[in-house]
Protein backbone atom coordinates (compact mmCIF):
# COMPACT_ATOMS: atom_id res chain seq x y z
CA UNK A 1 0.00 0.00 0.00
CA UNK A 2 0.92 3.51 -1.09
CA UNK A 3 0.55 6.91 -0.33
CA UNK A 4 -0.98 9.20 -3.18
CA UNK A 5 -0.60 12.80 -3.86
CA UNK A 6 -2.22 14.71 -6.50
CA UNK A 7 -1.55 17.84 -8.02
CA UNK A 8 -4.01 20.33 -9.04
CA UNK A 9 -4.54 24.17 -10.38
CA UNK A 10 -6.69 26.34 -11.91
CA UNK A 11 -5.12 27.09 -14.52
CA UNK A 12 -2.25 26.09 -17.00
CA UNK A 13 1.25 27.43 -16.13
CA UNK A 14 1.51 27.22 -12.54
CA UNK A 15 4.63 24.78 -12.87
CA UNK A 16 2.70 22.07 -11.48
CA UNK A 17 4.28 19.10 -13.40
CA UNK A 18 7.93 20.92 -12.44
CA UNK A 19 6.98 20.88 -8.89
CA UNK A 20 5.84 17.12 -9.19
CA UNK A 21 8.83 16.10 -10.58
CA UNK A 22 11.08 18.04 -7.82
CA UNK A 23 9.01 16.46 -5.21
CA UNK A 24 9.13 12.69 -6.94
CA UNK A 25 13.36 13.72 -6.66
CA UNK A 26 13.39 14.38 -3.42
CA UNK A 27 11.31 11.66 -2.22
CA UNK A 28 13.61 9.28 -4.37
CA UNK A 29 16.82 11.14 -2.31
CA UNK A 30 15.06 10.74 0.77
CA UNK A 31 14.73 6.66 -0.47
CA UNK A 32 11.25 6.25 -1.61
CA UNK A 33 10.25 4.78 -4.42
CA UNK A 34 7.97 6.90 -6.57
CA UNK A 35 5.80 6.15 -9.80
CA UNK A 36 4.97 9.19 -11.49
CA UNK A 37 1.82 9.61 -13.68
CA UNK A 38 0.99 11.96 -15.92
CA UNK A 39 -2.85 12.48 -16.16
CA UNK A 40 -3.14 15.64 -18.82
CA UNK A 41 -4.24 13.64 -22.40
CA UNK A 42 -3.85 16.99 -23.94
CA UNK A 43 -0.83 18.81 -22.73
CA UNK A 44 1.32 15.77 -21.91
CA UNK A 45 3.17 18.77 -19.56
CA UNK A 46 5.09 15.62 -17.63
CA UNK A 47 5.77 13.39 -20.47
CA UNK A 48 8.28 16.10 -21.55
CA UNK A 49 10.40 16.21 -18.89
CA UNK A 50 11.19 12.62 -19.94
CA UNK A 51 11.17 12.43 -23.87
CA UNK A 52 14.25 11.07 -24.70
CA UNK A 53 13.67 7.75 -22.71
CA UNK A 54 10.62 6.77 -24.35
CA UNK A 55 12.27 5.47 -27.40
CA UNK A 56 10.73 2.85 -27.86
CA UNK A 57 6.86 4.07 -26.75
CA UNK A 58 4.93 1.04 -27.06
CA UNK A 59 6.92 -1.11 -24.44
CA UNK A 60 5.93 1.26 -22.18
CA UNK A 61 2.21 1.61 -20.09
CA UNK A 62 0.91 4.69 -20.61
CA UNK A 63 -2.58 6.13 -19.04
CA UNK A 64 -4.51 5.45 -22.39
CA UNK A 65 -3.68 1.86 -22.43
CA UNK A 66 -5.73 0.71 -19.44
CA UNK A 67 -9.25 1.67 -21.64
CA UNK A 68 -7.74 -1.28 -23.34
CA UNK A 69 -7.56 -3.51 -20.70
CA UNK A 70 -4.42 -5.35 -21.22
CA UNK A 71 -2.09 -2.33 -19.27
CA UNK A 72 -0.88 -5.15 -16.80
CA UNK A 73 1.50 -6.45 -19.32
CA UNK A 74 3.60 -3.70 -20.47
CA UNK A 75 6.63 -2.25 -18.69
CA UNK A 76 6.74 0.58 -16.65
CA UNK A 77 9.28 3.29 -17.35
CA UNK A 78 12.48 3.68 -15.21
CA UNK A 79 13.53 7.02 -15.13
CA UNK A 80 15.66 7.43 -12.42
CA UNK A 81 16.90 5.58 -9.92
CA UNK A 82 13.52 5.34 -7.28
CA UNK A 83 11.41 6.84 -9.71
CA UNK A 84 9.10 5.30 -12.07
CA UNK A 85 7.18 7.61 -14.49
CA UNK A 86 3.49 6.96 -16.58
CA UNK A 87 2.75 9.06 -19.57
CA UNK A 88 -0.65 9.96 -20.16
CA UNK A 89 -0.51 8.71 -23.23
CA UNK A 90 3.00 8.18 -25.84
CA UNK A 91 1.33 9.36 -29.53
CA UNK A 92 -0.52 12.49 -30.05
CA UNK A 93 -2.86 14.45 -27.72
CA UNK A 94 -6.13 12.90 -27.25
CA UNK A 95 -9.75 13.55 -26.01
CA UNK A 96 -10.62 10.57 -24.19
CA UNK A 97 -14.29 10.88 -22.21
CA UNK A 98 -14.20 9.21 -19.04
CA UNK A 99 -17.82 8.04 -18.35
CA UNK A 100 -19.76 4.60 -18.15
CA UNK A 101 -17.34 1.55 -18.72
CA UNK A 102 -14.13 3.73 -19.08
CA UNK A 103 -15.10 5.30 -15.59
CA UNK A 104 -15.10 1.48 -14.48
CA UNK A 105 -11.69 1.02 -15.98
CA UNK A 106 -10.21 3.58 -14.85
CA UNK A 107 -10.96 3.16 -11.24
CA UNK A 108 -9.53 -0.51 -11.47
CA UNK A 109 -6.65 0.68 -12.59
CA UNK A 110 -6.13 2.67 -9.30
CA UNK A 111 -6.76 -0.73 -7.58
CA UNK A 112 -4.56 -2.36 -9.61
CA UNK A 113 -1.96 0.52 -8.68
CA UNK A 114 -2.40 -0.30 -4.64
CA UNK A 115 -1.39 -3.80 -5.42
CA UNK A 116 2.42 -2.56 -6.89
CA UNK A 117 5.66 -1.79 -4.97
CA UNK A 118 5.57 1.81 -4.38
CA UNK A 119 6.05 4.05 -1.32
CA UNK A 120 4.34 6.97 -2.72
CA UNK A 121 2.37 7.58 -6.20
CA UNK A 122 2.55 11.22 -7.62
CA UNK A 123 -1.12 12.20 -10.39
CA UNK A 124 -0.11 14.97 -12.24
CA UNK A 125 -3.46 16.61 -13.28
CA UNK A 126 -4.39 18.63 -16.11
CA UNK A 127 -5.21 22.39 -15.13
CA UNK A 128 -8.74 23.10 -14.44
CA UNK A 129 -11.53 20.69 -14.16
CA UNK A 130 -11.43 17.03 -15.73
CA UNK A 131 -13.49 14.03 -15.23
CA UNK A 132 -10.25 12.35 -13.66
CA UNK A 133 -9.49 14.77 -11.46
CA UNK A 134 -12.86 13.82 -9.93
CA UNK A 135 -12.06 10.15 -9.74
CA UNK A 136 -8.22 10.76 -8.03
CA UNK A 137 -9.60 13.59 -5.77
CA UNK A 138 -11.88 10.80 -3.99
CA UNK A 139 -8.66 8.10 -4.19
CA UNK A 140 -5.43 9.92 -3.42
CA UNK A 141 -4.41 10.64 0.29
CA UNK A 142 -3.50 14.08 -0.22
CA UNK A 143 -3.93 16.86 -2.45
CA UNK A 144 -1.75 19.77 -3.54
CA UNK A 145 -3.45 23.00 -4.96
CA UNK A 146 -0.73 25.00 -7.12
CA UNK A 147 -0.87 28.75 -8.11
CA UNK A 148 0.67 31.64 -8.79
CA UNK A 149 0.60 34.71 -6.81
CA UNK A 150 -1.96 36.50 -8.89
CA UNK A 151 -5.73 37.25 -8.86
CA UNK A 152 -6.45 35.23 -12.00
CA UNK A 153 -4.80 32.23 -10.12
CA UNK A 154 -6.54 33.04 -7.24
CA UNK A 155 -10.43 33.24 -8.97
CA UNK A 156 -9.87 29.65 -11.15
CA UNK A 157 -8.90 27.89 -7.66
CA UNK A 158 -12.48 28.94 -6.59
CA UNK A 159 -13.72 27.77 -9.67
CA UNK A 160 -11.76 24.55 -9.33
CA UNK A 161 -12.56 24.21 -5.98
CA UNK A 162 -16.49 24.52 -6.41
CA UNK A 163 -16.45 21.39 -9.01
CA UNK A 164 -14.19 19.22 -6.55
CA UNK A 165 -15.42 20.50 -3.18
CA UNK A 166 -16.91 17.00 -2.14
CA UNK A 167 -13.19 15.58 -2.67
CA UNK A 168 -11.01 18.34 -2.02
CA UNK A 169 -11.22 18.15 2.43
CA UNK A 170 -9.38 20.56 4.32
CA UNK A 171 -7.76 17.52 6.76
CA UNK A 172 -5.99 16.68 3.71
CA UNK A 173 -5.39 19.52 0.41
CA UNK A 174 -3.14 21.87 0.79
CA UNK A 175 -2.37 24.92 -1.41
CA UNK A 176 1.16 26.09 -2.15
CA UNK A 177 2.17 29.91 -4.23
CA UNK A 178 4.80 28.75 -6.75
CA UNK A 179 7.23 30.90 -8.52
CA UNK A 180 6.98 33.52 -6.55
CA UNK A 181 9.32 36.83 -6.29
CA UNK A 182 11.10 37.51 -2.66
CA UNK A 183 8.49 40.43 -2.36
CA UNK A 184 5.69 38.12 -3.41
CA UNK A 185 7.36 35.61 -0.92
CA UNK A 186 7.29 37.90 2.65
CA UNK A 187 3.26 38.99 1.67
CA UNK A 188 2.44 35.58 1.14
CA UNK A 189 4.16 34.73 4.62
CA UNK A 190 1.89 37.23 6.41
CA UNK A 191 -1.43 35.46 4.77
CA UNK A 192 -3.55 33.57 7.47
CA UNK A 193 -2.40 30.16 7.45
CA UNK A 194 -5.58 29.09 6.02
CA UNK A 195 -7.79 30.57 3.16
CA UNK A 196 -9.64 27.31 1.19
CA UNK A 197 -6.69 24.88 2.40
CA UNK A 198 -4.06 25.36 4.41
CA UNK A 199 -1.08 27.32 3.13
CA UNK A 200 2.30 25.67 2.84
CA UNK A 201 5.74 27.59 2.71
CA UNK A 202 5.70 29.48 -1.19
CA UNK A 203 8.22 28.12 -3.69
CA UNK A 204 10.52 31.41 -4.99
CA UNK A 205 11.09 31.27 -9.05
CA UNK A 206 14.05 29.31 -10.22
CA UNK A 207 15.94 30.91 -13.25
CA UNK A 208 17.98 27.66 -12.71
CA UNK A 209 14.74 26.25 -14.09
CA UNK A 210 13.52 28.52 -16.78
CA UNK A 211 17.23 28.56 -18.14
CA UNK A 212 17.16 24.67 -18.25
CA UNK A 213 14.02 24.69 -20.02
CA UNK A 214 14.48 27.46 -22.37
CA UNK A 215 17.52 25.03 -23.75
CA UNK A 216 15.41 21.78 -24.19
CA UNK A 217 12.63 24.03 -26.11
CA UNK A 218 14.54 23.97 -29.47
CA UNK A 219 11.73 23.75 -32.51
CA UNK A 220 13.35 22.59 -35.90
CA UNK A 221 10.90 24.14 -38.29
CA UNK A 222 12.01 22.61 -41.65
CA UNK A 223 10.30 23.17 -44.61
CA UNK A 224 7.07 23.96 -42.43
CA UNK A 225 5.34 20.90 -43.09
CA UNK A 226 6.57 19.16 -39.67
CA UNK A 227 6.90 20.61 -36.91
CA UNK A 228 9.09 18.49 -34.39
CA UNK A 229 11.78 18.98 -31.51
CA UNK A 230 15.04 18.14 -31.99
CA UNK A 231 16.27 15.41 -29.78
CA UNK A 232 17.71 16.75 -26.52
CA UNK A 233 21.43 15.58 -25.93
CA UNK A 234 20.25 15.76 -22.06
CA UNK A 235 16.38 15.50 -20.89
CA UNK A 236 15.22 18.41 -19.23
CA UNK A 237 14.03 16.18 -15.69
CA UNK A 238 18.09 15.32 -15.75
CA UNK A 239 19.12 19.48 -16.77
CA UNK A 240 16.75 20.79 -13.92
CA UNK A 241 17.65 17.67 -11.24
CA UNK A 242 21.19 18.75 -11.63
CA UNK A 243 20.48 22.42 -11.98
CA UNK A 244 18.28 22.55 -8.29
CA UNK A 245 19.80 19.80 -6.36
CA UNK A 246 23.48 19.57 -7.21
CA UNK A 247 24.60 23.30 -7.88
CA UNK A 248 25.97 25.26 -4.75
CA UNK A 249 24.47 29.05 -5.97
CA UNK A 250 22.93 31.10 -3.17
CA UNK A 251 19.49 30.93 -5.16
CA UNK A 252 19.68 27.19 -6.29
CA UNK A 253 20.14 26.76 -2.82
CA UNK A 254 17.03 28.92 -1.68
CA UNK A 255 15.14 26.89 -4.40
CA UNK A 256 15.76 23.34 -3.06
CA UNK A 257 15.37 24.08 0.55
CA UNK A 258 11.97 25.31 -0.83
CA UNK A 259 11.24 21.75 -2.31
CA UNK A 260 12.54 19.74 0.80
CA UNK A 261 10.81 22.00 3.72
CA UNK A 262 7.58 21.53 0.72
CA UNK A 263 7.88 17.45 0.79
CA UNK A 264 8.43 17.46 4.73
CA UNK A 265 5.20 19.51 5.15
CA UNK A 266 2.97 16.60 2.84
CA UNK A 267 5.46 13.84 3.94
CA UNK A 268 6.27 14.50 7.85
């Protein structure tokens, strides 16, 4: 048996799938072993973070295979060592209904999950409101709420929050400002502890991660019939792991105790 977090927001941008990943790191430092599943079928925001190991994407499970039914039989992706990682799905972005037998599926597939070998289990949702998000919301332990420190962040949580209200409990979501300035980060610090959910510690921006980023992002236009990205000579979960976690800068510092005071706050 597992514990489950999932991570939600309002709206798109937030850096929820970065903050996932740096929280699926540090739980894997801290020697947990973490499965990672990305649950956006039209952004795939996780899936990029790990590209260049999905070669060969049919060996792999992905989200979209359990409507299939035959999910138990494919591999699941090593990514690092203690972390395992689930793509939503490994071809192009698709619309996928979740109602009637595929609701059925779907929630046997969490089952299925419970009966695997991992200390904790990390759903990365899709921004805003999704048929999926309902179904984790009432499964996973715990709950993270991500947003920026801004008033548009701030009205779509309330939107989010009155579609998931039945699943979203205040014993166990929390909400946490992300990317935040060092102004942004003292007013947030003098906010009552508790607004909709309780208020962890904000995470300051990283240019360490925006500058690892901006290098992966590399569109080879061609002709301007395709459209694809070059292949990375390092994958950008590897260029921001090293970037936060192994770099001795005053802010890269700053950053990471950010993550690890963030993962002993869900994980005590």
């Amino acid at each position: 048996m597992f514990n489950s977090l999932a991570l939600l927001s309002g709206k798109g941008g937030s850096g929820k799938s970065t903050l996932a990943v740096l929280i699926a790191e540090k739980l894997a430092c801290n020697g947990k072993k973490v499965l990672l599943v990305d649950c956006d079928f039209g952004t795939h925001g996780m899936t990029y973070f790990f590209e260049e190991k999905l070669v060969d994407k049919d060996k792999y499970l992905s989200l979209i295979d359990i409507f299939g039914g035959e999910y138990k039989s494919k591999e699941i992706l090593n990514v690092s060592e203690n972390i395992d990682f689930m793509p939503s799905s490994v071809h192009f972005p698709v619309s996928l209904p979740i109602e009637g037998n595929n609701k059925c599926k779907f929630e046997e597939f969490l089952n299925w999950l419970k009966t695997l070998k991992y200390d904790i289990v990390i759903f990365d949702l899709q921004a805003g409101y999704s048929e999926i998000a309902n179904i984790i919301t009432s499964f996973s332990d715990k709950n993270l709420m991500v947003l920026e420190f801004d008033a548009v962040s701030a009205s779509a949580l309330r939107v989010l929050y009155s579609q998931l209200q039945k699943q979203l409990k205040k014993e166990n979501t929390f909400q946490v400002y992300n990317k935040v300035s060092q102004v942004e980060h003292s007013l947030v610090l003098q906010m009552p502890k508790e607004i909709l959910f309780r208020n962890l510690k904000p995470i300051l921006f990283s240019w360490g991660i925006r500058q690892a980023a901006m290098l992966n992002i590399v569109f080879d236009m061609g002709n301007g019939e395709n459209v694809k990205l070059r292949e990375p000579k390092q994958g950008l979960f590897t260029k921001i792991k090293n970037r936060i976690f192994f770099k001795n800068e005053e802010t890269v510092t700053d950053f990471s105790g950010g993550i690890n005071e963030l993962v002993g706050s869900l994980f005590p």
